[in-house]
Structure formats: structure tokens, C-alpha cells
Protein backbone atom coordinates (compact mmCIF):
# COMPACT_ATOMS: atom_id res chain seq x y z
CA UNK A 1 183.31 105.52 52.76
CA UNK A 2 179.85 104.07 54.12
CA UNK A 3 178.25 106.94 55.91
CA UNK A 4 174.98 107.83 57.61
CA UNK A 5 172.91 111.46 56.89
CA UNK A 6 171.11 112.92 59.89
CA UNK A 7 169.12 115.39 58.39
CA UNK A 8 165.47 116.99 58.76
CA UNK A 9 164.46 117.51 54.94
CA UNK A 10 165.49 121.03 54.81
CA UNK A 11 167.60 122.65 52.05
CA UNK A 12 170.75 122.29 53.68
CA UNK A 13 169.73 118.55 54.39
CA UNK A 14 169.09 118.37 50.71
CA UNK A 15 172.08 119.72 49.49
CA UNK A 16 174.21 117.91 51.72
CA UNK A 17 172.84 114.55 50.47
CA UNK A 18 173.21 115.66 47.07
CA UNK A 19 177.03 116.50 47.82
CA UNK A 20 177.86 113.11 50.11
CA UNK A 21 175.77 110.97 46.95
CA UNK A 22 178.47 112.42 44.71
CA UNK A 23 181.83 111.33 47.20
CA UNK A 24 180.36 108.60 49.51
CA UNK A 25 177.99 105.42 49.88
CA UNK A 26 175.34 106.91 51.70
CA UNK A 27 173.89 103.76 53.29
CA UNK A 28 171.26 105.11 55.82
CA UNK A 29 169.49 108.92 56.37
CA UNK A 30 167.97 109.37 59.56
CA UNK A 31 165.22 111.89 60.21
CA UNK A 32 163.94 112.94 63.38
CA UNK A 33 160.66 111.54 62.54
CA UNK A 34 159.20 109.98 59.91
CA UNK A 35 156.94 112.41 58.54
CA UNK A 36 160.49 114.42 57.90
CA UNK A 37 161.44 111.92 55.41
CA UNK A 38 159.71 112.65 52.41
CA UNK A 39 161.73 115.78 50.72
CA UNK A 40 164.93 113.14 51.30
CA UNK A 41 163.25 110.52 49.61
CA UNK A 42 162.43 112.18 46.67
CA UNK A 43 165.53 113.45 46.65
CA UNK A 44 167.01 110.26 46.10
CA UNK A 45 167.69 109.39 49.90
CA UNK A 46 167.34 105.41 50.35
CA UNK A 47 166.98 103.27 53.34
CA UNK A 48 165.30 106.32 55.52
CA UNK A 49 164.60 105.55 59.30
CA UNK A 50 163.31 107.74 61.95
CA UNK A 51 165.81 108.93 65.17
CA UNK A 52 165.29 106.40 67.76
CA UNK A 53 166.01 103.84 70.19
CA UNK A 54 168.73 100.93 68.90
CA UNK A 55 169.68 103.19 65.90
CA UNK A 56 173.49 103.21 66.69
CA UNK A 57 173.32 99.11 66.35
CA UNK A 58 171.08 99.36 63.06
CA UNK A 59 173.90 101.72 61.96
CA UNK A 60 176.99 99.84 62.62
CA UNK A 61 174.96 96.62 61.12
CA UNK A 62 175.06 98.84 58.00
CA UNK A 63 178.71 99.18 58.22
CA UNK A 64 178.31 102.97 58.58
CA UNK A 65 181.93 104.48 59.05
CA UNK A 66 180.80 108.53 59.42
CA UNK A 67 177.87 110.16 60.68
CA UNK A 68 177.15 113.46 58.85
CA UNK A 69 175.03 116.05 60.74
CA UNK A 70 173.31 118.67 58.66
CA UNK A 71 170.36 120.27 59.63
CA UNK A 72 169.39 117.68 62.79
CA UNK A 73 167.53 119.19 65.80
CA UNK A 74 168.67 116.55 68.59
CA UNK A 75 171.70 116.05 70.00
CA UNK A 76 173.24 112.68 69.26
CA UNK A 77 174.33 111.21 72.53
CA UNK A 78 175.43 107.72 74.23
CA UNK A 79 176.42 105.07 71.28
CA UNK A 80 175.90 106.87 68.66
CA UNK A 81 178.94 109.29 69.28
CA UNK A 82 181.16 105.84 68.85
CA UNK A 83 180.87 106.46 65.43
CA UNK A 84 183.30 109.20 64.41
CA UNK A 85 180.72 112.28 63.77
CA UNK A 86 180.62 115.46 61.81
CA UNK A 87 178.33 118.17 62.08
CA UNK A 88 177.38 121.44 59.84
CA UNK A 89 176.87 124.26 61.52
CA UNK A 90 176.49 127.75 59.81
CA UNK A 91 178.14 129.69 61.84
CA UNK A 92 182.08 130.78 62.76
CA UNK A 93 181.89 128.67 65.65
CA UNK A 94 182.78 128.93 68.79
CA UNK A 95 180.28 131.91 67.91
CA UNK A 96 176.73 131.25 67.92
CA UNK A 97 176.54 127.71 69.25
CA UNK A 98 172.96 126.64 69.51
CA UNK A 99 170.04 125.40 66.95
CA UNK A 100 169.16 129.21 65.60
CA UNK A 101 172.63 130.04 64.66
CA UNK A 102 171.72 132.50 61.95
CA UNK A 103 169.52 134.34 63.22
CA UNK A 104 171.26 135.51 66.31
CA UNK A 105 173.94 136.50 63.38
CA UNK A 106 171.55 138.84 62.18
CA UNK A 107 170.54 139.77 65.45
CA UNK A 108 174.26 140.81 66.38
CA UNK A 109 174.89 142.80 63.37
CA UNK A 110 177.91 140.33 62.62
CA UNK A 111 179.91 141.71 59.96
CA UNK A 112 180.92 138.54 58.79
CA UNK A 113 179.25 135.04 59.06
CA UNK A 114 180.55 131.30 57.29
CA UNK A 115 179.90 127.49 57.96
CA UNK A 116 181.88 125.08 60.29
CA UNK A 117 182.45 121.91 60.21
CA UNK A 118 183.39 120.23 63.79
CA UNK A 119 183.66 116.93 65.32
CA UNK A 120 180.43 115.85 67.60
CA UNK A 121 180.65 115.19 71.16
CA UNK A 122 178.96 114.98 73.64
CA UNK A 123 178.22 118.90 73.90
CA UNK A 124 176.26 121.35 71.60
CA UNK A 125 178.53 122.27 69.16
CA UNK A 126 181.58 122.29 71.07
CA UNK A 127 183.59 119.67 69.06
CA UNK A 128 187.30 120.28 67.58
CA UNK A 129 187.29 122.13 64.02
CA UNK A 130 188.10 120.23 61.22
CA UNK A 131 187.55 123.08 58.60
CA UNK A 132 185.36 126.82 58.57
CA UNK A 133 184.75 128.93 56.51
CA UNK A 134 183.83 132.74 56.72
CA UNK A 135 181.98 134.51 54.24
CA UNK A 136 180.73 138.56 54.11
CA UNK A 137 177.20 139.26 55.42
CA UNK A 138 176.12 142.51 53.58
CA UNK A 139 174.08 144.76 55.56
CA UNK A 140 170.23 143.84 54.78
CA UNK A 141 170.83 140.64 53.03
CA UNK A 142 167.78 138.49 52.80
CA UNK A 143 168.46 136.10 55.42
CA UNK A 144 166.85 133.21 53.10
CA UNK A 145 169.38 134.31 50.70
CA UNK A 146 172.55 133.97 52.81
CA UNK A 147 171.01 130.24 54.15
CA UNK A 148 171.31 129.05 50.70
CA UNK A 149 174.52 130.16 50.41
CA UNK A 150 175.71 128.70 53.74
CA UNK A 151 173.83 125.69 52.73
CA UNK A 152 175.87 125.04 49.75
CA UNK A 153 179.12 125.91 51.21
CA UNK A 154 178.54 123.49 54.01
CA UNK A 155 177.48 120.52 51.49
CA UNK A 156 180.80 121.09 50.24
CA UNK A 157 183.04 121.52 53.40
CA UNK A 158 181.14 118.23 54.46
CA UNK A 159 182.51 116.16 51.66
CA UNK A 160 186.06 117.88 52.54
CA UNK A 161 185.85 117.18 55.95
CA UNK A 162 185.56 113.41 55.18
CA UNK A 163 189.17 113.05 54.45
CA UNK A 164 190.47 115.69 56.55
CA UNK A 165 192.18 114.51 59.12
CA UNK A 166 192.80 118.58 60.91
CA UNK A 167 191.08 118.86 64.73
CA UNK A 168 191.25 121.93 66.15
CA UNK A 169 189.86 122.66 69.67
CA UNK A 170 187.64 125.54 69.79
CA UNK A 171 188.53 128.83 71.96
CA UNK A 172 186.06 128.64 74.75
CA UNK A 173 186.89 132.14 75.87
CA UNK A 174 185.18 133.19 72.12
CA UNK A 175 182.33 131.15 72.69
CA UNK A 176 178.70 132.02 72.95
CA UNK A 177 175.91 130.06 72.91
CA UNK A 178 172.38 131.58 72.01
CA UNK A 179 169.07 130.10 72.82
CA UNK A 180 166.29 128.79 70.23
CA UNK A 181 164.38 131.58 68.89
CA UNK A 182 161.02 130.26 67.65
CA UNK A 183 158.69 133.23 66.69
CA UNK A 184 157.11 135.26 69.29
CA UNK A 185 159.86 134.42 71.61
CA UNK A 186 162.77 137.57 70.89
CA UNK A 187 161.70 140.71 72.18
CA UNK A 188 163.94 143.29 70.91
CA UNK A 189 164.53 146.42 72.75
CA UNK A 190 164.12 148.74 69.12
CA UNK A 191 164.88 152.36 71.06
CA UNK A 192 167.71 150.96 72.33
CA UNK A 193 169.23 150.14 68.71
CA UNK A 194 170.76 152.54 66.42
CA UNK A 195 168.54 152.39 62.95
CA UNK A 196 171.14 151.20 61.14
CA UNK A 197 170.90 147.80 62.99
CA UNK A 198 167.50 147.53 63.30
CA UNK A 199 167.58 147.59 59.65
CA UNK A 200 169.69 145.14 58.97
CA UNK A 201 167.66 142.94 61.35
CA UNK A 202 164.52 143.73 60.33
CA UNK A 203 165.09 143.76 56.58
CA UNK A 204 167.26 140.68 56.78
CA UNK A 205 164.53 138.45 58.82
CA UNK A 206 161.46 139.78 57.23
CA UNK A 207 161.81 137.60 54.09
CA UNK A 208 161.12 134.65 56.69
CA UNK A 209 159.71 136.12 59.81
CA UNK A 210 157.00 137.78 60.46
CA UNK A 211 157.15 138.12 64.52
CA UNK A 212 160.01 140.44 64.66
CA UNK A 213 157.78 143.32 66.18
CA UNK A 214 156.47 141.96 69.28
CA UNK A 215 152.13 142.43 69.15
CA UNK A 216 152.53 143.85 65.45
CA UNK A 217 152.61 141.19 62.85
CA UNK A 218 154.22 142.54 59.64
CA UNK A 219 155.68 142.20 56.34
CA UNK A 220 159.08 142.94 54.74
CA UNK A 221 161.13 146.03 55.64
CA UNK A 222 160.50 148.62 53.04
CA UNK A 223 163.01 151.55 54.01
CA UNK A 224 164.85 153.57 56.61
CA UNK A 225 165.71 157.04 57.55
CA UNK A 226 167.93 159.07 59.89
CA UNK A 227 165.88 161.11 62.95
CA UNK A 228 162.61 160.28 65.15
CA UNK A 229 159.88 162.80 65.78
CA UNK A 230 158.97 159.86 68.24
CA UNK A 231 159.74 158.68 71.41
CA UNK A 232 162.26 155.38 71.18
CA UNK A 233 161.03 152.32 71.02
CA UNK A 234 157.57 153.98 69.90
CA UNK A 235 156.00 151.53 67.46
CA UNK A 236 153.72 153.53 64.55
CA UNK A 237 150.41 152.17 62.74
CA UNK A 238 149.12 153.68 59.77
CA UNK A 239 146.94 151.96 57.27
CA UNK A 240 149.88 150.23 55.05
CA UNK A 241 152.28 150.33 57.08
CA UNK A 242 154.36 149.76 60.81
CA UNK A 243 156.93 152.72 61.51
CA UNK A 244 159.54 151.04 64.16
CA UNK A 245 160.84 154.05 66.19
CA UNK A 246 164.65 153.69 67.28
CA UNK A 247 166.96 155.59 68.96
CA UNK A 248 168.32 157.53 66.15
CA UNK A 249 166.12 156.75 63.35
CA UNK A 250 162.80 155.16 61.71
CA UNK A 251 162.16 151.61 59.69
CA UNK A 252 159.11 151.14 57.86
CA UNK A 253 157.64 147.70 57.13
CA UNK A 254 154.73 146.66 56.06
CA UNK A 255 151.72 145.93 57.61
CA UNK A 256 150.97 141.94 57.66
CA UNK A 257 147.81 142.10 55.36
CA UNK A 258 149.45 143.82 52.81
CA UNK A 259 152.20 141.45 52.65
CA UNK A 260 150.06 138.39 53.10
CA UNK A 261 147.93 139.03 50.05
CA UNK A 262 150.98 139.80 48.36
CA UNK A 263 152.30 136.32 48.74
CA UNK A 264 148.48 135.19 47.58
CA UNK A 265 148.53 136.78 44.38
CA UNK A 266 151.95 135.30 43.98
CA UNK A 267 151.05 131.88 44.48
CA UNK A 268 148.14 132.49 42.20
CA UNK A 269 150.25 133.48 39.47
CA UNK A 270 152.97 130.61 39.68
């Protein structure tokens, strides 16, 4: 089968070329620009062209029979959804439609998250299912931790999904669709929360994000503990650290300078 990568150069672009190399001819990878294209090269991607105007006729020129989505941040649209389409998407979808899908998993406290692979049309995420598959999220996983694990389970539902012919319509009274969430834009309401999920947020993100506290930038999530001495929603500076005061309970993070010459020395010693 002669089939088309949209990817962006992350990991789960990566790994999905690595996986479609191994069961397809992979005869064109499309970036959304061109300075996106270099982790695909190297990787071994050939014939690399940026999203753009007259790309479904360059495709179809290249006899391209399937258009694999992983890791893409347009919408495909007009003549380009002629050619039969999968996408990736690492979540249990209808659930968390949208382009920050695993985040908002951690932000809900989901017990459970997984990777689906569904049909493009012409909405966002909203195509039939062709296969999914859920996996445990364990409370406080690092949330760089679980994307490589979705990442590699969707490389290899993608190759499945070539040759399986299932479509499943999705259950629009499950769905929900969340919004972007680049940093600085969530503000979370941390008195309202039980401790117990603001931990699992906050330890789960903080590998990644550093925004999570809105006005206090900070590192990882270092512990947690029952009962507040504060009022809710009270955020605490003391030299090292950032005590995050919820409803029934405390998390302690780092402060940002700590963690940032952490990552220094690190990168020193590599």
C-alpha cells in the first residue's frame, strides 16, 4: 500500500513512520512547514513537502492510496479527504476530541486513557472507529512517560488499521471536545480540587509544564499531604519551594529556579 505521513516531527510522528516503513511504501511525509521536516528526514522520511496548496494532486500523482495522520496540527479539509484517511489520536475518543488530548486527561483525573484510530472527515476527530485501545493511567504518572507509551501503541494500531476494514460511528452523546491548552492559558481553580487530584495533575504535567500555577512558575511536584492550615486556593512561597493550598490538602513543588538549574547541571553532565 502507497501511503502518505502527515506528521510534525514529534515522537509519535517518528514512531509512526518507523512502524508504516516496516508494512507500507511510504511515498510522501507532509509537515506543516518545512522547518518541521528535519527530525523525519533523519529519520529516514523521503520525499518531504510542506502542507499546502495543490498537495492533494501532488499526492494522488504519487499514487498515494492512505493518508496517515499522526501528530498533524491542521485539519485536512476539501480534496484531500478523497483520499481514504486515518488519524491517531491518543485518546478513548469520542472523549477528549481536540489537539491537547492528553492533557485534559490529566486534567480530568481519567482513570483510564488509550489511543484511537478513526477515519478523517470533515470534523475534528469525529470520524467512525476503526480500532482503540485503552490503557491504565496510574495516579501521578509522568505525563511524558504515558505519551511514549501512547505513541508506540498508536504506531502500531496505525499499521493495523491499514487492513482493517471495521467503522464504527462514534457515540456523540459521550463526546467532549476540549480546547488547546498552550501554557499560561488553564487556570485551575486549586481550592476547589480535592488534593488527591491536584496531585495527579500537578505531578503528572510538571515533567513538561511549567505554567500549571497561574503567576508562579515552578518545577516538578515533590509531595502531598492530607489538611490545610490555609485558606483554599491559597498559593505558598518559601525559598525552595511553592505550597498549592486545596480544599482538603497541600502539594509542594518546586520553585522554578531550583528546577531550572537542575536541568542545567544535567545537560552539563550528559
Amino acid at each position: 500500500m502507497r501511503v502518505a505521513l502527515f506528521g510534525s516531527g514529534s515522537p509519535q510522528s517518528l514512531r509512526a513512520l518507523a512502524r508504516l516503513r516496516e508494512a507500507a511504501e511510504v511515498v510522501a511525509v507532509v509537515v506543516p512547514r518545512a522547518e518541521y521536516a528535519r527530525p523525519l528526514v533523519e529519520a529516514g522520511g523521503r520525499e518531504v513537502m510542506a502542507f499546502g496548496e495543490g498537495l492533494a494532486a501532488e499526492l494522488r500523482a504519487r499514487g498515494v492510496e492512505r493518508i496517515c495522520v499522526a501528530s498533524f496540527p491542521h485539519l485536512l479539509r476539501g480534496e484531500l479527504l478523497e483520499i481514504p484517511a486515518l488519524n491517531a489520536h491518543l485518546s478513548l475518543l469520542p472523549r477528549h476530541r481536540g489537539f491537547d488530548p492528553l492533557f485534559w486527561t490529566y486534567y480530568c483525573a481519567d482513570e483510564q486513557t488509550g489511543v484511537t484510530i478513526h477515519v478523517l472527515d470533515a470534523g475534528c476527530d469525529t470520524g467512525d472507529i476503526v480500532v482503540q485501545r485503552a490503557v491504565p493511567l496510574p495516579r501521578a504518572k509522568p505525563s511524558r512517560e504515558m505519551y511514549f507509551e501512547l505513541a508506540d501503541i498508536a504506531a502500531e494500531l496505525l499499521v493495523q488499521a491499514l487492513t482493517d476494514p471495521t467503522r464504527i460511528a462514534q457515540d456523540e452523546s459521550r463526546a467532549t471536545a476540549d480546547p488547546p491548552a498552550p501554557r499560561g492559558s488553564v487556570r485551575v481553580d486549586y481550592g476547589g480540587w480535592p488534593v488527591a487530584r491536584a496531585w495527579h495533575f500537578l505531578a503528572g504535567m510538571s515533567d513538561q509544564r511549567n505554567d500549571l500555577v497561574a503567576g508562579h512558575p515552578h518545577g516538578r511536584a515533590l509531595e502531598w499531604r492530607e489538611g490545610t492550615t490555609r485558606v483554599p486556593g491559597s498559593i505558598v512561597e518559601t525559598r525552595r519551594t511553592l505550597e498549592v493550598h486545596c480544599r482538603d490538602g497541600v502539594v509542594v513543588l518546586e520553585r522554578a529556579s531550583r528546577s531550572l538549574l537542575r536541568r542545567i547541571v544535567n545537560r552539563l553532565q550528559r
